[in-house]
C-alpha atoms as a PDB file:
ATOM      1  CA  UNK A   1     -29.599  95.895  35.701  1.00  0.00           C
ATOM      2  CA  UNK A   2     -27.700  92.399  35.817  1.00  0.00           C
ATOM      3  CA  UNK A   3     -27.541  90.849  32.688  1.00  0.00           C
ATOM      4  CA  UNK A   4     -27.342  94.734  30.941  1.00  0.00           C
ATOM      5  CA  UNK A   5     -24.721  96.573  32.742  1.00  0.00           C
ATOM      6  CA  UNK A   6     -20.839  95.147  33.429  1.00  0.00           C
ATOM      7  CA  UNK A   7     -19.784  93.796  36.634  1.00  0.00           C
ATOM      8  CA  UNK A   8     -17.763  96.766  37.638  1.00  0.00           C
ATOM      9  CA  UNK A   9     -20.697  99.228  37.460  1.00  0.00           C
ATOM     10  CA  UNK A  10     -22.979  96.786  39.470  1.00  0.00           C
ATOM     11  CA  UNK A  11     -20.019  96.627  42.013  1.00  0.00           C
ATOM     12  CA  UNK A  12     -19.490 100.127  41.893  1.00  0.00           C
ATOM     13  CA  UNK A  13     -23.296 100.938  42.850  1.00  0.00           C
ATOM     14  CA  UNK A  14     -22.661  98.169  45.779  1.00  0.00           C
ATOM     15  CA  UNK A  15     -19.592 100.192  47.100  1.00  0.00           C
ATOM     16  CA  UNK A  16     -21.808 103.224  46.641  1.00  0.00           C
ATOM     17  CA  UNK A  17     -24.699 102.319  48.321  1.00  0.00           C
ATOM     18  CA  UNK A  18     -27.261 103.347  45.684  1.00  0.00           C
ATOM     19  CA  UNK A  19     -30.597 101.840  45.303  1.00  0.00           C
ATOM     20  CA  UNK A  20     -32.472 102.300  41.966  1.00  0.00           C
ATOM     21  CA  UNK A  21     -35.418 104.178  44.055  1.00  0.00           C
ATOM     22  CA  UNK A  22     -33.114 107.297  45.268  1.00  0.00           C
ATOM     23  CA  UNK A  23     -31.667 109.864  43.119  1.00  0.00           C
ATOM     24  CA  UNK A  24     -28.153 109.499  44.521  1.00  0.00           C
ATOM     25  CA  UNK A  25     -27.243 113.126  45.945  1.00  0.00           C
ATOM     26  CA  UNK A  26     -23.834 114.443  45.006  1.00  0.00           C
ATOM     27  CA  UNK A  27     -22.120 115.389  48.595  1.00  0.00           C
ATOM     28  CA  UNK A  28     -22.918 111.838  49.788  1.00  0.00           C
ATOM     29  CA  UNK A  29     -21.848 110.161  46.654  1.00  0.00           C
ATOM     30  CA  UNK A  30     -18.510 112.260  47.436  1.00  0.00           C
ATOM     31  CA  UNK A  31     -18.467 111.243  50.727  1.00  0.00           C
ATOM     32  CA  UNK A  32     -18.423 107.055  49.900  1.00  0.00           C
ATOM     33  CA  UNK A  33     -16.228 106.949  46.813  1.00  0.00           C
ATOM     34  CA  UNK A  34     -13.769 105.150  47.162  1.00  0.00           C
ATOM     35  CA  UNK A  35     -10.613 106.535  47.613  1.00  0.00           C
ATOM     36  CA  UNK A  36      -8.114 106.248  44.536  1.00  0.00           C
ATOM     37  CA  UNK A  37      -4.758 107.651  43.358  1.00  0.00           C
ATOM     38  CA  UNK A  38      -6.936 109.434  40.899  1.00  0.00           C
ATOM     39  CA  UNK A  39      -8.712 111.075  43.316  1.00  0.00           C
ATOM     40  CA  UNK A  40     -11.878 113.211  41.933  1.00  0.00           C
ATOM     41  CA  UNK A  41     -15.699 114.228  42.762  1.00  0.00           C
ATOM     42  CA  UNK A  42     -18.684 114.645  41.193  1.00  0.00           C
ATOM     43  CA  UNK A  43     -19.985 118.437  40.316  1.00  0.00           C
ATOM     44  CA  UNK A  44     -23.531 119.148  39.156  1.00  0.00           C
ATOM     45  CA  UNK A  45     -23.702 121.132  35.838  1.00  0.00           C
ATOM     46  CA  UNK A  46     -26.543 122.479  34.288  1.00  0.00           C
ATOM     47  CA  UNK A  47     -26.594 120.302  31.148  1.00  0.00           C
ATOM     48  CA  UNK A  48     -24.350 120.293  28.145  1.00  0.00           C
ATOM     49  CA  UNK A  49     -21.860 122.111  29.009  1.00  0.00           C
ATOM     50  CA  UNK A  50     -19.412 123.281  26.231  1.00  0.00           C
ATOM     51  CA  UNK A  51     -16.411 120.819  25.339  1.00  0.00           C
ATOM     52  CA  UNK A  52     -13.832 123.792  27.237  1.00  0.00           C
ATOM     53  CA  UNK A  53     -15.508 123.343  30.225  1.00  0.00           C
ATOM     54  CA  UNK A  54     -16.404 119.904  30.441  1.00  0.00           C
ATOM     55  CA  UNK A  55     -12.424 119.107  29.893  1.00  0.00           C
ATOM     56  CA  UNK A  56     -11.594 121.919  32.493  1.00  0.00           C
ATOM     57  CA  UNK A  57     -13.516 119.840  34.836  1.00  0.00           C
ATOM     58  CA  UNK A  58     -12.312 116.414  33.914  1.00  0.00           C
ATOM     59  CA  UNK A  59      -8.564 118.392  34.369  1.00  0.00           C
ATOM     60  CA  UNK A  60      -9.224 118.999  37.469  1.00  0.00           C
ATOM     61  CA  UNK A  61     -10.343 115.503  38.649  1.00  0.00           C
ATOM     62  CA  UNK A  62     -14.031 116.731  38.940  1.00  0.00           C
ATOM     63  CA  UNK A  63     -16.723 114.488  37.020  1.00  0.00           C
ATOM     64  CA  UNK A  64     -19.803 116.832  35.227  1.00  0.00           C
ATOM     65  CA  UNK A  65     -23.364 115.155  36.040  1.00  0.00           C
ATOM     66  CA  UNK A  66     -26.541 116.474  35.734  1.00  0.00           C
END
């Protein structure tokens, strides 16, 4: 991905550990974020979820992925 994606997200996979071979598994991805004032996790949804509960989520420093 150099030369596609921004220097943050190519540092962010770094400080995450992620190779582009593995699907990166939620709980561990969790686990190694860094932490912030923001706080927050990742939750697995089930695919577009409606706009209500994708802003629930985002209220409540939680991050929808699929």
């Amino acid at each position: 991905m150099p030369g596609r994606a921004c220097d943050a997200f190519l540092h962010g996979l770094d400080a995450l550990i992620c190779t582009a071979m593995a699907f990166p598994i939620f709980g561990q991805l969790n686990e190694k974020a860094p932490s912030s004032p923001q706080g927050g996790r990742i939750v697995a949804v089930p695919g577009l979820v409606p706009d209500a509960v994708f802003f629930e989520h985002l209220a409540n420093r939680r991050f929808p992925a699929r």
